[in-house]
Protein backbone atom coordinates (compact mmCIF):
# COMPACT_ATOMS: atom_id res chain seq x y z
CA UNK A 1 13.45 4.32 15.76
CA UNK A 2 17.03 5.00 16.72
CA UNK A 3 18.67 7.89 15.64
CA UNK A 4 21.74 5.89 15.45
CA UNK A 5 21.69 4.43 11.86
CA UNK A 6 24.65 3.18 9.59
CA UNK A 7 25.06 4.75 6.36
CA UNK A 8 25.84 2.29 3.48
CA UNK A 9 26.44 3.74 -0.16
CA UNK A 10 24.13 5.56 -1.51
CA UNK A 11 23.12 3.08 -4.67
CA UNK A 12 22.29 0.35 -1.98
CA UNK A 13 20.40 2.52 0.32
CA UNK A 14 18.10 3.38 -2.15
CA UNK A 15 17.78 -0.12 -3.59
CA UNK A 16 16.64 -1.40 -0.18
CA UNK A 17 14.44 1.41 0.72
CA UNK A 18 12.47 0.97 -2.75
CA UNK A 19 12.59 -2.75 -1.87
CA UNK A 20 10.55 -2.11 1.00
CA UNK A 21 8.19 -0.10 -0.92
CA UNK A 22 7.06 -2.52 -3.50
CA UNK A 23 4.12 -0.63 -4.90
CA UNK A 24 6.34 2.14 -6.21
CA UNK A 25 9.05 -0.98 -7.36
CA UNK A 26 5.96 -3.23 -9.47
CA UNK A 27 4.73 0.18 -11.49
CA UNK A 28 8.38 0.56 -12.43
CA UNK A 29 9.80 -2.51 -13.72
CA UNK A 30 8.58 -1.99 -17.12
CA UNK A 31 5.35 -1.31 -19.30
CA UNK A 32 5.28 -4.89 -20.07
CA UNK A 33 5.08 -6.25 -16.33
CA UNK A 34 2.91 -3.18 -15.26
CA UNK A 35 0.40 -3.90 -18.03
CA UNK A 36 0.13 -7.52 -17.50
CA UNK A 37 -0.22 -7.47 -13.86
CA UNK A 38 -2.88 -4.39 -14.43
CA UNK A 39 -5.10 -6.78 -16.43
CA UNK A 40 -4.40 -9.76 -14.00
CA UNK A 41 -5.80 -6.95 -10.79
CA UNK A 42 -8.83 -6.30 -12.73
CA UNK A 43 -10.03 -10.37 -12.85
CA UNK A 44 -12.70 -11.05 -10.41
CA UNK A 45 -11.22 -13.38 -7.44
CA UNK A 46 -12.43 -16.99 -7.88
CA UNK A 47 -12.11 -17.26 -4.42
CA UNK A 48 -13.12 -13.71 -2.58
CA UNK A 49 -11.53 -15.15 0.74
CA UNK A 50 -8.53 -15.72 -0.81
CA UNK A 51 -6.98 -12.59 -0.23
CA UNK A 52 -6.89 -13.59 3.88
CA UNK A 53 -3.61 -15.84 2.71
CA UNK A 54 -1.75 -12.74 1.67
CA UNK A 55 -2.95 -10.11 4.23
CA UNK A 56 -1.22 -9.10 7.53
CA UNK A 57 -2.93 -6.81 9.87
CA UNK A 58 -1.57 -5.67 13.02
CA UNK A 59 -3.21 -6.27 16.41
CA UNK A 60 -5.72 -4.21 18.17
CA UNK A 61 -5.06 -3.35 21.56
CA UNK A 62 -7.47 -1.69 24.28
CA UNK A 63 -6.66 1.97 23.87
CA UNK A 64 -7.03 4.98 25.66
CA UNK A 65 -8.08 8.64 25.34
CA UNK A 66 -4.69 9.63 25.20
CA UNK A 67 -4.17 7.20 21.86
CA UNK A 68 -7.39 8.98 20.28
CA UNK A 69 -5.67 12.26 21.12
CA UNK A 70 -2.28 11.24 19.49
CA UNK A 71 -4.12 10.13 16.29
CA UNK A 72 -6.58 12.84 16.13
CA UNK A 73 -3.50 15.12 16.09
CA UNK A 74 -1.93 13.43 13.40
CA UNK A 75 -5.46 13.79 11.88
CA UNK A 76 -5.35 17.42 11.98
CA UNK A 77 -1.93 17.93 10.99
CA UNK A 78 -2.19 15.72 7.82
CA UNK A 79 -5.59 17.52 7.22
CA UNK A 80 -3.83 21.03 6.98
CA UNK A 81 -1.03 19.46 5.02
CA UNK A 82 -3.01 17.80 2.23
CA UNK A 83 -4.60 21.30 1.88
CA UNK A 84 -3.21 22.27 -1.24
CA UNK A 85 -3.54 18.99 -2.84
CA UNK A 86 -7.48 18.73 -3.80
CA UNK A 87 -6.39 19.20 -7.40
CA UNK A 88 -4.24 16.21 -8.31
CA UNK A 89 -2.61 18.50 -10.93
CA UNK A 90 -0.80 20.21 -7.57
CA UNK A 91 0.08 16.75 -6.49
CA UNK A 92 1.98 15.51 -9.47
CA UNK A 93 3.52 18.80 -9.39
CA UNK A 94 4.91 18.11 -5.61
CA UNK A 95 6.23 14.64 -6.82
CA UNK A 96 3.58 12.48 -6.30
CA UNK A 97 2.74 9.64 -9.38
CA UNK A 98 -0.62 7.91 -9.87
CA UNK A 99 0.08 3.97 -9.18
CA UNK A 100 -0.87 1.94 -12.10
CA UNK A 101 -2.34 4.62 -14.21
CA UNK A 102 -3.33 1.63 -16.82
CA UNK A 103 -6.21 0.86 -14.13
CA UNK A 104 -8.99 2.91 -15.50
CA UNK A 105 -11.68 1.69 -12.75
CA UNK A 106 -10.01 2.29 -9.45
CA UNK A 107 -11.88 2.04 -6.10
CA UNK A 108 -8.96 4.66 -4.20
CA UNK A 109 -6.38 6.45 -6.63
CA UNK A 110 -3.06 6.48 -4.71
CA UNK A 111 -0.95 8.73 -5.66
CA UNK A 112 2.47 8.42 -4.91
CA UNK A 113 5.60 9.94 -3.96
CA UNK A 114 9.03 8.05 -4.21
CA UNK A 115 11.81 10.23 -2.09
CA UNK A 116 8.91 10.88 0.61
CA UNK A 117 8.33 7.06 0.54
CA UNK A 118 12.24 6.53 1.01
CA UNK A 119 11.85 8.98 3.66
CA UNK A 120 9.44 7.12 5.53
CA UNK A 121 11.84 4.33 6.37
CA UNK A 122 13.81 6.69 8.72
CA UNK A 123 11.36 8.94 10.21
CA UNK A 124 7.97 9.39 10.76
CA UNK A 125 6.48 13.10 9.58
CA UNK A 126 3.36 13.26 9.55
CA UNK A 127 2.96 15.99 7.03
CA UNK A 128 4.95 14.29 3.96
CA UNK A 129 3.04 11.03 3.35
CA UNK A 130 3.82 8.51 1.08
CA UNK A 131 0.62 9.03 -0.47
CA UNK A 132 -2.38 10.80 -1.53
CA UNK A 133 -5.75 8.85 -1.75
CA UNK A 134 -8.32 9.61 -4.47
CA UNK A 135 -11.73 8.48 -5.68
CA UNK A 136 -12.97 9.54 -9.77
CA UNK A 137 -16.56 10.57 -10.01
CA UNK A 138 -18.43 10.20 -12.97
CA UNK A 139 -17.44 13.28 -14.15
CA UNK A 140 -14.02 12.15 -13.97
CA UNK A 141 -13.04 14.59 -11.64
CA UNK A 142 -10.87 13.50 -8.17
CA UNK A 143 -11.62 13.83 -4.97
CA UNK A 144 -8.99 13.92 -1.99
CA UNK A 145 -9.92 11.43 0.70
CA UNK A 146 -6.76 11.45 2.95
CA UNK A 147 -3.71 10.01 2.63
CA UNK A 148 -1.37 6.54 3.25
CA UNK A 149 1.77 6.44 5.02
CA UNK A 150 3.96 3.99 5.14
CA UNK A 151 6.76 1.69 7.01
CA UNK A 152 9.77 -0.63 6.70
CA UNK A 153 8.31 -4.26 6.68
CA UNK A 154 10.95 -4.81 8.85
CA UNK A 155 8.99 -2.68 11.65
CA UNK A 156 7.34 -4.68 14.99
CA UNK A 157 4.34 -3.50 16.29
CA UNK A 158 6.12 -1.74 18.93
CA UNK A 159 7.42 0.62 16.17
CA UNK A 160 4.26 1.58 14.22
CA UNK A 161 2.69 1.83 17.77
CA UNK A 162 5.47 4.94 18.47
CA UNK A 163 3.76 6.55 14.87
CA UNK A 164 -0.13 5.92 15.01
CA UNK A 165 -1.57 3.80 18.23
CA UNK A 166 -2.47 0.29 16.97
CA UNK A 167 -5.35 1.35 19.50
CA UNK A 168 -6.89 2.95 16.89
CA UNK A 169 -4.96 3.18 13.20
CA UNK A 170 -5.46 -0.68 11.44
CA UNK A 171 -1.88 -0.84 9.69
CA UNK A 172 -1.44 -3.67 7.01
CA UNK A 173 0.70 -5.63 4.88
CA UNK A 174 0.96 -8.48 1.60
CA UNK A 175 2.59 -11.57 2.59
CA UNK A 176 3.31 -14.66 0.87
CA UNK A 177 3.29 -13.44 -2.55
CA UNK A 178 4.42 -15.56 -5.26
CA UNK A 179 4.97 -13.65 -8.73
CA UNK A 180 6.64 -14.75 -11.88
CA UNK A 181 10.45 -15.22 -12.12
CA UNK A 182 12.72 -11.70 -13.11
CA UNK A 183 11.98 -12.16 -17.79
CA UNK A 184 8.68 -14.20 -17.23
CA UNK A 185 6.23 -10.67 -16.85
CA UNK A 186 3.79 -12.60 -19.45
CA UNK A 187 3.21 -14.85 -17.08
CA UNK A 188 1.16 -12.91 -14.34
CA UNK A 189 -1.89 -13.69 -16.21
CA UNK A 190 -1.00 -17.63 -15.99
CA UNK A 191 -4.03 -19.77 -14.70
CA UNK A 192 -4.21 -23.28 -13.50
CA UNK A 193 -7.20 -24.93 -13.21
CA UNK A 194 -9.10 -21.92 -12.94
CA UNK A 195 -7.10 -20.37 -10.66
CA UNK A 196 -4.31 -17.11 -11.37
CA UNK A 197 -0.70 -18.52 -10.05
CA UNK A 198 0.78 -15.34 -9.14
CA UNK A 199 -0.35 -12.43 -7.25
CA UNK A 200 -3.06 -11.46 -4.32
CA UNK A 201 -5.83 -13.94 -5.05
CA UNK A 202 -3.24 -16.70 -6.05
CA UNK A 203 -3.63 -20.12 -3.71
CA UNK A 204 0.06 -20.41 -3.64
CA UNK A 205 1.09 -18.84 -0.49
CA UNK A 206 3.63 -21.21 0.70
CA UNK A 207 7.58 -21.41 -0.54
CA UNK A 208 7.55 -25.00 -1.62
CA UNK A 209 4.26 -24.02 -3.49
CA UNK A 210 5.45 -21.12 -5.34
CA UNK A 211 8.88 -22.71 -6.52
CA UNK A 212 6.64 -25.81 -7.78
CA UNK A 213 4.81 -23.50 -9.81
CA UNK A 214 7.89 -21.95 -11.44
CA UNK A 215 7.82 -18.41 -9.59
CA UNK A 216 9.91 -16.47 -6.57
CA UNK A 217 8.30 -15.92 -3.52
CA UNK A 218 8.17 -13.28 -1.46
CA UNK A 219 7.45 -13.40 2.55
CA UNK A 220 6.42 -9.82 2.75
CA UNK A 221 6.54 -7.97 -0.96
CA UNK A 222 5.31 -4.77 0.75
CA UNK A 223 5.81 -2.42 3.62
CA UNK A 224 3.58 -1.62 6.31
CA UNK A 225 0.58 1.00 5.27
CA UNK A 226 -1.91 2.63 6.81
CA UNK A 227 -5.05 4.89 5.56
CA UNK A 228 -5.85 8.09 6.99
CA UNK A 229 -9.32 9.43 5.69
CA UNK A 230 -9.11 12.74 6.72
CA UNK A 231 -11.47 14.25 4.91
CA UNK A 232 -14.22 11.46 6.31
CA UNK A 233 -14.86 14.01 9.38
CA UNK A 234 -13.46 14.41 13.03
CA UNK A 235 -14.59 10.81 14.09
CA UNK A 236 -11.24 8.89 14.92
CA UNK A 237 -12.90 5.87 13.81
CA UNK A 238 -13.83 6.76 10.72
CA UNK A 239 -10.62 8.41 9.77
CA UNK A 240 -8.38 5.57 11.02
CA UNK A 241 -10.69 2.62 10.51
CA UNK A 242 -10.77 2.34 7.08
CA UNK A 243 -12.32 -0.71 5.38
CA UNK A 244 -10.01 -0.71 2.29
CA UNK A 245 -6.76 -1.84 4.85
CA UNK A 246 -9.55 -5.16 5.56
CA UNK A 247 -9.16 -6.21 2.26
CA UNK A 248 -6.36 -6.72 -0.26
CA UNK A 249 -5.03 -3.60 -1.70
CA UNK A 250 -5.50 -5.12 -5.11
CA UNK A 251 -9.30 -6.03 -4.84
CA UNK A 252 -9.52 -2.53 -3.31
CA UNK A 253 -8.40 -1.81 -6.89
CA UNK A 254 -10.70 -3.86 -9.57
CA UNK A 255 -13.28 -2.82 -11.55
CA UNK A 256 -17.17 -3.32 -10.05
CA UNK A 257 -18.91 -6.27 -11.97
């Protein structure tokens, strides 16, 4: 992006950069709202498809060797960066915060960190992601898997091409989310007629649907994020063509039956 950028007060900037980083903005509007929407994650979808309404994912071009270079270089470089983070005590430590820590069950742990997610909006490194991915075993020990970066959901394709080739990475984000009215945080486990009303799996994904059911809606809640499972081996399929950017990050995130 340009290196020519305007530089509005400081309490704004940061407002709008955390904006664009909803994830970190949801876990931190209050235990109240973080707990309810926790328990409303963890619900089975009544309709698994559903998540397709609130999903964006960016296109696929043909790619090239020199695209499977680029991201295999990335790869490597993230790879020796996440190094010191196999123990997630070393990650909090750095600044990095497990996301919704309420959710005992998680599928992939992200851990993450604010002022490198901030970051992220203005320049692409690709040593300081916005996240670290874990899974728990049964031991209840984590394991590193890679890490997520992230992008202003103001960004075209053309952008997040110039950071990882759409050739190869599969970036995503959550659209047409409708979630309860700024006060009404007991309401994200509100169903009608079987169905939740707010949130990933809810059937209002339209404006004039979300209003009629009392809530605000949001075009695009998140930014753009992409998975890089480094740790998955030197296959730049298999590091960059995760599964868990297919689905919604919050079904990614409930319990197994």
């Amino acid at each position: 992006m340009s290196s020519r950028l305007s530089h509005p007060p400081v309490p704004l900037l940061l407002a709008f950069c955390l904006a664009l980083l909803a994830l970190v903005a949801l876990a931190s509007r209050g235990n109240a709202q973080a707990t309810a929407h926790a328990a409303m994650v963890m619900a089975r979808p009544a309709h698994p498809d559903r998540s397709a309404l609130h999903m964006e994912m960016t296109p696929a071009p043909k790619g090239d060797a020199a695209d499977s270079a680029r991201a295999m270089r990335i790869a490597y470089t993230l790879r020796s960066a996440l190094a010191p983070f196999r123990d997630t005590t070393a990650a909090v430590a750095a600044g990095y915060r497990m996301f919704a820590p309420q959710l005992k069950e998680q599928r992939v742990y992200h851990f993450t960190n604010r002022w490198r997610a901030i970051q992220e909006g203005f320049r692409f490194d690709a040593s300081k992601p916005t996240s670290l991915l874990y899974t728990k075993g049964a031991d209840g020990r984590f394991t590193l898997l890679g890490a997520m970066y992230t992008a202003p959901k103001r960004f075209g394709y053309d952008k997040l091409d110039a950071r990882i080739p759409l050739s190869v990475a599969h970036w995503h984000r959550h659209v047409n989310w409708c979630v309860p009215r700024r006060g009404d945080a007991q309401r994200w486990l509100e169903r009608r007629d079987g169905e939740p009303v707010f949130g990933p799996e809810s059937p209002n994904a339209t404006r004039d649907a979300c209003l009629a059911a009392g809530g605000t809606f949001h075009d695009s809640i998140f930014g753009w994020m992409v998975h890089a499972n480094v740790f998955a081996g030197n296959d730049v399929a298999a590091i960059w063509g995760d599964e868990h950017a297919a689905r919604d990050m919050h079904d990614a995130m409930k319990a197994e039956p």
